[in-house]
N, C-alpha and C. Protein backbone atom coordinates (compact mmCIF):
# COMPACT_ATOMS: atom_id res chain seq x y z
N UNK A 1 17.36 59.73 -150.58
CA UNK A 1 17.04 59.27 -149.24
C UNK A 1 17.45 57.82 -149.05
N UNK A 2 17.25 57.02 -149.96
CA UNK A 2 17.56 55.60 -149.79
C UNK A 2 18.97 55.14 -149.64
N UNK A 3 19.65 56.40 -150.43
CA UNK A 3 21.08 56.27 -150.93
C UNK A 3 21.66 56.25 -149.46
N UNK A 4 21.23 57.38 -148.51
CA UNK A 4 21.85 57.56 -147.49
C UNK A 4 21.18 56.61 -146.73
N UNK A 5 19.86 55.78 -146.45
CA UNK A 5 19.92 54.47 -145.80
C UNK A 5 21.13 53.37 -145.85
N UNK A 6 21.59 53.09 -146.55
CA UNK A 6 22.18 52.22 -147.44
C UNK A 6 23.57 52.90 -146.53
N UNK A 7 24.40 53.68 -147.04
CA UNK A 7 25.41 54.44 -145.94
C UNK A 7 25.44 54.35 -145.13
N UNK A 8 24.65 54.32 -144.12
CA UNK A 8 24.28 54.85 -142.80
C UNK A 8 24.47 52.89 -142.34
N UNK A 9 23.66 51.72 -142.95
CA UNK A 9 23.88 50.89 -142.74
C UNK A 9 25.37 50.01 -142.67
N UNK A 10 25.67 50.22 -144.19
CA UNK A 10 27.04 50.03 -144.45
C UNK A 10 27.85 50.17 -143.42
N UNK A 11 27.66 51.69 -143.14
CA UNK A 11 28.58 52.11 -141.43
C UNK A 11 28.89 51.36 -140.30
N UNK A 12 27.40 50.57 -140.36
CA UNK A 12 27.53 50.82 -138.84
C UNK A 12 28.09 49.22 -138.44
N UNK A 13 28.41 48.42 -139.18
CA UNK A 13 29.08 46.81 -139.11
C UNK A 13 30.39 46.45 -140.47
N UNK A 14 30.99 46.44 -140.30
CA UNK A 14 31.68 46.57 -141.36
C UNK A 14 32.39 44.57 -141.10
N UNK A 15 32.14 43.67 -141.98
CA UNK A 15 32.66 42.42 -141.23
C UNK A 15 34.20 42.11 -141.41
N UNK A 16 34.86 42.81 -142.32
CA UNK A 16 35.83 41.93 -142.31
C UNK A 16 36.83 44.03 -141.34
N UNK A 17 37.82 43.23 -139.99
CA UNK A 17 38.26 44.26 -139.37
C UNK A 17 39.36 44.92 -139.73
N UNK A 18 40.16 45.63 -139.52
CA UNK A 18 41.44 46.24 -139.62
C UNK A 18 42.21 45.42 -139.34
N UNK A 19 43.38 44.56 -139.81
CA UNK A 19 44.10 43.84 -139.17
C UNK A 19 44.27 44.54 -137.66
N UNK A 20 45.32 45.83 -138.00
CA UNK A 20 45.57 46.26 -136.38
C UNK A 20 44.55 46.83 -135.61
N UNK A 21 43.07 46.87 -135.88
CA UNK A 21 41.95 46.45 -134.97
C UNK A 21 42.05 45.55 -134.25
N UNK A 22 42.23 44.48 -135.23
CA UNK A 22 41.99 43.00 -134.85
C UNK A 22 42.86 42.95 -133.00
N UNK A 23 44.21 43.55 -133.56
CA UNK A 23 45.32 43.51 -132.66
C UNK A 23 45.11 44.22 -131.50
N UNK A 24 44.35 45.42 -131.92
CA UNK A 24 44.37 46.64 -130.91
C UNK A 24 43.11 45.43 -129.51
N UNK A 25 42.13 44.49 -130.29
CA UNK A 25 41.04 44.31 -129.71
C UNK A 25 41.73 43.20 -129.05
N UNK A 26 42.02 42.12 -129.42
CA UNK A 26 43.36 41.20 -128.67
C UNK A 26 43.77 41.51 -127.33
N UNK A 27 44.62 42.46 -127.52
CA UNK A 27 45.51 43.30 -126.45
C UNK A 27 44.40 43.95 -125.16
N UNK A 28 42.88 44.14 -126.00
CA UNK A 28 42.50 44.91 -124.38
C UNK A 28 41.92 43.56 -124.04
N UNK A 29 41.56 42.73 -124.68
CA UNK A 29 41.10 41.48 -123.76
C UNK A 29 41.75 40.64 -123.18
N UNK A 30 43.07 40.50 -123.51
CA UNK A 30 44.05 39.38 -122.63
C UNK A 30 44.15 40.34 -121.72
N UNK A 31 44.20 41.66 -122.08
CA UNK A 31 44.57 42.34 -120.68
C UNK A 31 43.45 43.90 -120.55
N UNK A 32 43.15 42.88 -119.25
CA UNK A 32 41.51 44.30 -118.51
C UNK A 32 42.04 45.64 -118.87
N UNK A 33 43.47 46.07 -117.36
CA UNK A 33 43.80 47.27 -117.59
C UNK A 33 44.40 47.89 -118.67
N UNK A 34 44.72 47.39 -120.24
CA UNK A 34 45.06 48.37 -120.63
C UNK A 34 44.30 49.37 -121.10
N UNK A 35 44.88 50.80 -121.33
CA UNK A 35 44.03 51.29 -121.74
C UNK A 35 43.82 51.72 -123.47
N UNK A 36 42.57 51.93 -123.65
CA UNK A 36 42.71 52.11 -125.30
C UNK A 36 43.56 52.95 -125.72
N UNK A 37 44.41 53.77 -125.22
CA UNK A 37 45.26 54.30 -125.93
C UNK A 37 46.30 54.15 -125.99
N UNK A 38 46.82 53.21 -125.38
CA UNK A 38 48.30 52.54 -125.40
C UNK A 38 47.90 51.29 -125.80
N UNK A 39 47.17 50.30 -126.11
CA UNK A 39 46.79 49.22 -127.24
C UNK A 39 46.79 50.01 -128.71
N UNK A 40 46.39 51.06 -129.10
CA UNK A 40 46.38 51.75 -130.25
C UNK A 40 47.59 52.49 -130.81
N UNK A 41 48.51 52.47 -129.27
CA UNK A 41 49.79 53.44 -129.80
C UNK A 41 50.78 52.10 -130.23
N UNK A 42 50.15 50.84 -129.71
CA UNK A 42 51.51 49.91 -130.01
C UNK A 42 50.89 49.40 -131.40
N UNK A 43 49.29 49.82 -131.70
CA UNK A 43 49.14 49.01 -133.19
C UNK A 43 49.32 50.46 -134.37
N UNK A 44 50.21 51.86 -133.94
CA UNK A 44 49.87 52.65 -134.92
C UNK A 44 48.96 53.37 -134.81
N UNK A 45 48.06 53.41 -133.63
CA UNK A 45 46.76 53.97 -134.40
C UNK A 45 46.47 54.90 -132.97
N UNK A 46 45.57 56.08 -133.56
CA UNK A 46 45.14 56.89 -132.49
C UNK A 46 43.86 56.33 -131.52
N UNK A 47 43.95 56.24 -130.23
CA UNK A 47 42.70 56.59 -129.93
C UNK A 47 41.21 56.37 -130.36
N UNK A 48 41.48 57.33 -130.99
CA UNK A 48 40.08 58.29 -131.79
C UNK A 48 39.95 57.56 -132.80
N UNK A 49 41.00 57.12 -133.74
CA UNK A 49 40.72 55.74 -134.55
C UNK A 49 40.68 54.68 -134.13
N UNK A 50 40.95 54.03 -132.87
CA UNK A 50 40.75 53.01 -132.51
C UNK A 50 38.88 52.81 -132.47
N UNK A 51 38.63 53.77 -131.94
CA UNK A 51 37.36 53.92 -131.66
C UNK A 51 36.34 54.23 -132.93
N UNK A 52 36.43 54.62 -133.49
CA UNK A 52 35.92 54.79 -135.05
C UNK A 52 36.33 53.52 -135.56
N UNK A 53 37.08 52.87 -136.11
CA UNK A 53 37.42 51.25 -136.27
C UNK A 53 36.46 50.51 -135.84
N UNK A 54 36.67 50.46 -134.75
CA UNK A 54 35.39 49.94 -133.61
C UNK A 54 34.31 49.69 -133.67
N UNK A 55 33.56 50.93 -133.96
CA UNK A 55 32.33 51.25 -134.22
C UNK A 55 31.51 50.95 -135.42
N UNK A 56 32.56 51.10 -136.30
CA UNK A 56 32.51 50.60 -138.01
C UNK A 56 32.29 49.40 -137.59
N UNK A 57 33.29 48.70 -137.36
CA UNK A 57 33.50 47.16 -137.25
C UNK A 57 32.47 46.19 -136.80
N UNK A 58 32.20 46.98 -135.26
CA UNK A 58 31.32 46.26 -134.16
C UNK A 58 29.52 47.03 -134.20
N UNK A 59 29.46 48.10 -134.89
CA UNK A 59 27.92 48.54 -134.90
C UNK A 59 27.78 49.26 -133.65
N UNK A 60 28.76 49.15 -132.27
CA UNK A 60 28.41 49.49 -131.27
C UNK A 60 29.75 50.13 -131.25
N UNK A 61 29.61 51.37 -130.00
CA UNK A 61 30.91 51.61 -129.52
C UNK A 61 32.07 50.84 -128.68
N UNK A 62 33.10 51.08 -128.32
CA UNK A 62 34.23 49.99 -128.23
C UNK A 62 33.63 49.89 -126.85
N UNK A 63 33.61 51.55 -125.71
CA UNK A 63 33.42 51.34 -124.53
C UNK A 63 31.89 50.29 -124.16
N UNK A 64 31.10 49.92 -124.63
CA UNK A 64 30.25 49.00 -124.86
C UNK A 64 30.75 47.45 -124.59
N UNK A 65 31.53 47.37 -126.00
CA UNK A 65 32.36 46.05 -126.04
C UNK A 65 33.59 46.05 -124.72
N UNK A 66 33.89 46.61 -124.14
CA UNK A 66 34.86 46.69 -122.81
C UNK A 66 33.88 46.16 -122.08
N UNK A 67 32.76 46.88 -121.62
CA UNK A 67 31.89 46.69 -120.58
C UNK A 67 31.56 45.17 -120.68
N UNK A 68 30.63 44.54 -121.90
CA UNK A 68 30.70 43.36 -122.21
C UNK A 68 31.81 42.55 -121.61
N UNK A 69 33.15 42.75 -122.04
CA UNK A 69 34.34 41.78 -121.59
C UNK A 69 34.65 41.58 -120.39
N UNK A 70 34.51 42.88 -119.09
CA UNK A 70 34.38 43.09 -118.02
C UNK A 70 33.37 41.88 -117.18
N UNK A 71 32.14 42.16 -117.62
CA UNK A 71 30.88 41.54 -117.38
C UNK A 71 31.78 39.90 -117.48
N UNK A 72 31.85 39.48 -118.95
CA UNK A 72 31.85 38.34 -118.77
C UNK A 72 33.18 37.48 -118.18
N UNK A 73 34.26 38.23 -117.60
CA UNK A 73 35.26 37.88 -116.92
C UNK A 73 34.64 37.46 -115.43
N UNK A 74 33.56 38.56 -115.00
CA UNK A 74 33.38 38.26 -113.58
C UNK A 74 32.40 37.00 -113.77
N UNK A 75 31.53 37.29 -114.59
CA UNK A 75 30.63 36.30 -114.38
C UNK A 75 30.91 35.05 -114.49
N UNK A 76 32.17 34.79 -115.24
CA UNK A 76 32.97 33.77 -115.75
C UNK A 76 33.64 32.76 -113.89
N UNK A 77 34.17 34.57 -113.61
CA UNK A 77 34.73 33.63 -111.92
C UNK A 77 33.23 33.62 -111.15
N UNK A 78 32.54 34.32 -111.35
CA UNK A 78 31.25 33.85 -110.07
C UNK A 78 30.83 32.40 -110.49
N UNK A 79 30.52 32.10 -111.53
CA UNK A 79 30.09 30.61 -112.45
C UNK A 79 31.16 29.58 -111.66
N UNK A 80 32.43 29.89 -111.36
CA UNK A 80 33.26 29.13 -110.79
C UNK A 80 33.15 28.86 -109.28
N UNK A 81 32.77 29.76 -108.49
CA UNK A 81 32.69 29.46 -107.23
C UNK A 81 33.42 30.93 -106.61
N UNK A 82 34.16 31.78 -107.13
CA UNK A 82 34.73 32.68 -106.48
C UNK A 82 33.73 33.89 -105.73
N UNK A 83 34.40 34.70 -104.82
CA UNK A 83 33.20 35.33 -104.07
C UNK A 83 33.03 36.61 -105.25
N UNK A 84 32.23 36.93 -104.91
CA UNK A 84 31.35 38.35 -105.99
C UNK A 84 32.71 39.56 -105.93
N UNK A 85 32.63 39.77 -104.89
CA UNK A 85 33.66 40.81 -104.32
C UNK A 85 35.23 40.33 -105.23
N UNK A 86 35.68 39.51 -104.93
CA UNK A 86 37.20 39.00 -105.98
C UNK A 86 36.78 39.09 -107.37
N UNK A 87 35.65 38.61 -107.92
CA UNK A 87 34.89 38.82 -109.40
C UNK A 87 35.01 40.07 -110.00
N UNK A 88 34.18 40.91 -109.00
CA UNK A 88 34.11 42.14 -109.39
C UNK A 88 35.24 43.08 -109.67
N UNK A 89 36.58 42.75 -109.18
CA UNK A 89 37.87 43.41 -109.11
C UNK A 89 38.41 42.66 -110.02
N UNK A 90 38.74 41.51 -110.14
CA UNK A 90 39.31 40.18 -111.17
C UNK A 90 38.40 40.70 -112.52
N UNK A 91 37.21 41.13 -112.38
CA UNK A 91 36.59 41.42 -114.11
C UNK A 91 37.28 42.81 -114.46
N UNK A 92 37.75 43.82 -113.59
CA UNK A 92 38.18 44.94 -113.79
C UNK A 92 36.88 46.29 -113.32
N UNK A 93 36.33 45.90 -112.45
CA UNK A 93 34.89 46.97 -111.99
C UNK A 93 35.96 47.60 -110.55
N UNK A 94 35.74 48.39 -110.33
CA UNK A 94 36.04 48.93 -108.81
C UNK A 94 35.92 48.19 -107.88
N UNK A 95 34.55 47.83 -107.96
CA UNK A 95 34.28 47.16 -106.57
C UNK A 95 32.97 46.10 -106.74
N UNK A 96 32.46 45.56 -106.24
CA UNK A 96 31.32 44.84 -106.05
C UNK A 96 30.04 45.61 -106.51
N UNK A 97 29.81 46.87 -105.47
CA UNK A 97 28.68 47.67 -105.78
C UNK A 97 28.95 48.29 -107.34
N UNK A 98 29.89 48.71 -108.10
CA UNK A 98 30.11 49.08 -109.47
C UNK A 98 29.69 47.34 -110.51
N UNK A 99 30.07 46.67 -109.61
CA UNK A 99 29.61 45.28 -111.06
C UNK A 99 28.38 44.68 -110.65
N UNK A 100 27.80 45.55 -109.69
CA UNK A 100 26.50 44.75 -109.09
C UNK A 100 25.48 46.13 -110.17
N UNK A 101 25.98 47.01 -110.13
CA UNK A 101 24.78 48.55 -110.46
C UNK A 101 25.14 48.59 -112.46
N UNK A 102 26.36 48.23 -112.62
CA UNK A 102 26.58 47.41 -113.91
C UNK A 102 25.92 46.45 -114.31
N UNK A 103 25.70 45.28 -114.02
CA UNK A 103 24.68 44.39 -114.38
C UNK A 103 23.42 44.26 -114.29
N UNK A 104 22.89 44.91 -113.10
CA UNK A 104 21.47 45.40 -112.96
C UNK A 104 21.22 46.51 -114.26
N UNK A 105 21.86 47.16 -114.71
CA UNK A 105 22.04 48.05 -115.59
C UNK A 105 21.75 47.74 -117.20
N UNK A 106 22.56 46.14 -117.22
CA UNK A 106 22.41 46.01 -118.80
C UNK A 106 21.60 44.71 -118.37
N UNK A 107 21.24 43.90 -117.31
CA UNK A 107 20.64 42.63 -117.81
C UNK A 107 19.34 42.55 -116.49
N UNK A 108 19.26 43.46 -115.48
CA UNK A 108 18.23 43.39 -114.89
C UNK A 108 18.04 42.26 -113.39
N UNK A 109 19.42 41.79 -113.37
CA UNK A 109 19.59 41.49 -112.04
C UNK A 109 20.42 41.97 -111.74
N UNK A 110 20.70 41.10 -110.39
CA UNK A 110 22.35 41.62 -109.68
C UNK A 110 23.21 40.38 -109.89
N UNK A 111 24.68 40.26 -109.65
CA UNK A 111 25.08 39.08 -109.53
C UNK A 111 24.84 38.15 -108.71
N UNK A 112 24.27 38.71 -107.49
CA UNK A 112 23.63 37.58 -106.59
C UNK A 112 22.78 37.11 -107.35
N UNK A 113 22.24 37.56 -107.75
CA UNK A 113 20.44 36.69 -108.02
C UNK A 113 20.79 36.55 -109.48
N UNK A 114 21.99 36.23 -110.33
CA UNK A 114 21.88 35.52 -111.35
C UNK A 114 23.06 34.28 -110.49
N UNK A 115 23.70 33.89 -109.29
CA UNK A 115 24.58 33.26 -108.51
C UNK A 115 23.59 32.10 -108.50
N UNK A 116 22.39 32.67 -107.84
CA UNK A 116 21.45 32.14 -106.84
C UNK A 116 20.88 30.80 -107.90
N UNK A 117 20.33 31.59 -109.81
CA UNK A 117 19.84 31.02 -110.51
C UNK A 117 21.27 29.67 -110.94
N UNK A 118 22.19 29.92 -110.57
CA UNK A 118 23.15 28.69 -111.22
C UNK A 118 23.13 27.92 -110.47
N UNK A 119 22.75 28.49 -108.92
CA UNK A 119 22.99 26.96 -108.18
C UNK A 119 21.42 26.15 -108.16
């Protein structure tokens, strides 16, 4: 039983990454739209291993870590002065109401009312 604690931990953070992880993870953050499977086809790797990599690597799933990067692109231009609406498209969300029901989602406001707290 312990043996498989120990496994199960091991799994789920692994610190040092795949080089072409490293690369695959690079590539979706300089750039919102690509998608994981054409960042994975230019580092070699499937998909499905990109995402297993990932998960090893990061403890969490990749689509997690996207959402994260998303988040902090917009919040990055709202912090600047830009309107919510350009944020929300500039972070890579659909629309306003998708990065407003997104953030209420993982942090319990909206972007207005974390706007409101910066000024």
């Amino acid at each position: 039983m312990a043996h498989r604690a120990r496994r199960v931990d091991s799994a789920r953070s692994d610190p040092s990454p795949n080089p072409r992880l490293a690369g695959v993870l690079e590539a979706l953050a300089a750039r919102p739209g690509l998608s994981i499977a054409a960042a994975g086809e230019a580092a070699g790797l499937s998909e499905t291993h990109v995402r297993a990599l990932a998960r090893r690597h990061l403890g969490f799933p990749l689509s997690i870590w996207l959402l994260w990067r998303k988040l902090e692109r917009a919040a990055r231009d709202v912090a600047a002065g830009v309107s919510l609406a350009e944020a929300a498209v500039a972070g890579g969300f659909a629309d306003q109401a998708h990065y407003a029901r997104t953030m209420r989602r993982m942090f319990g406001v909206t972007p207005a009312m974390a706007r409101v707290a910066l000024i």
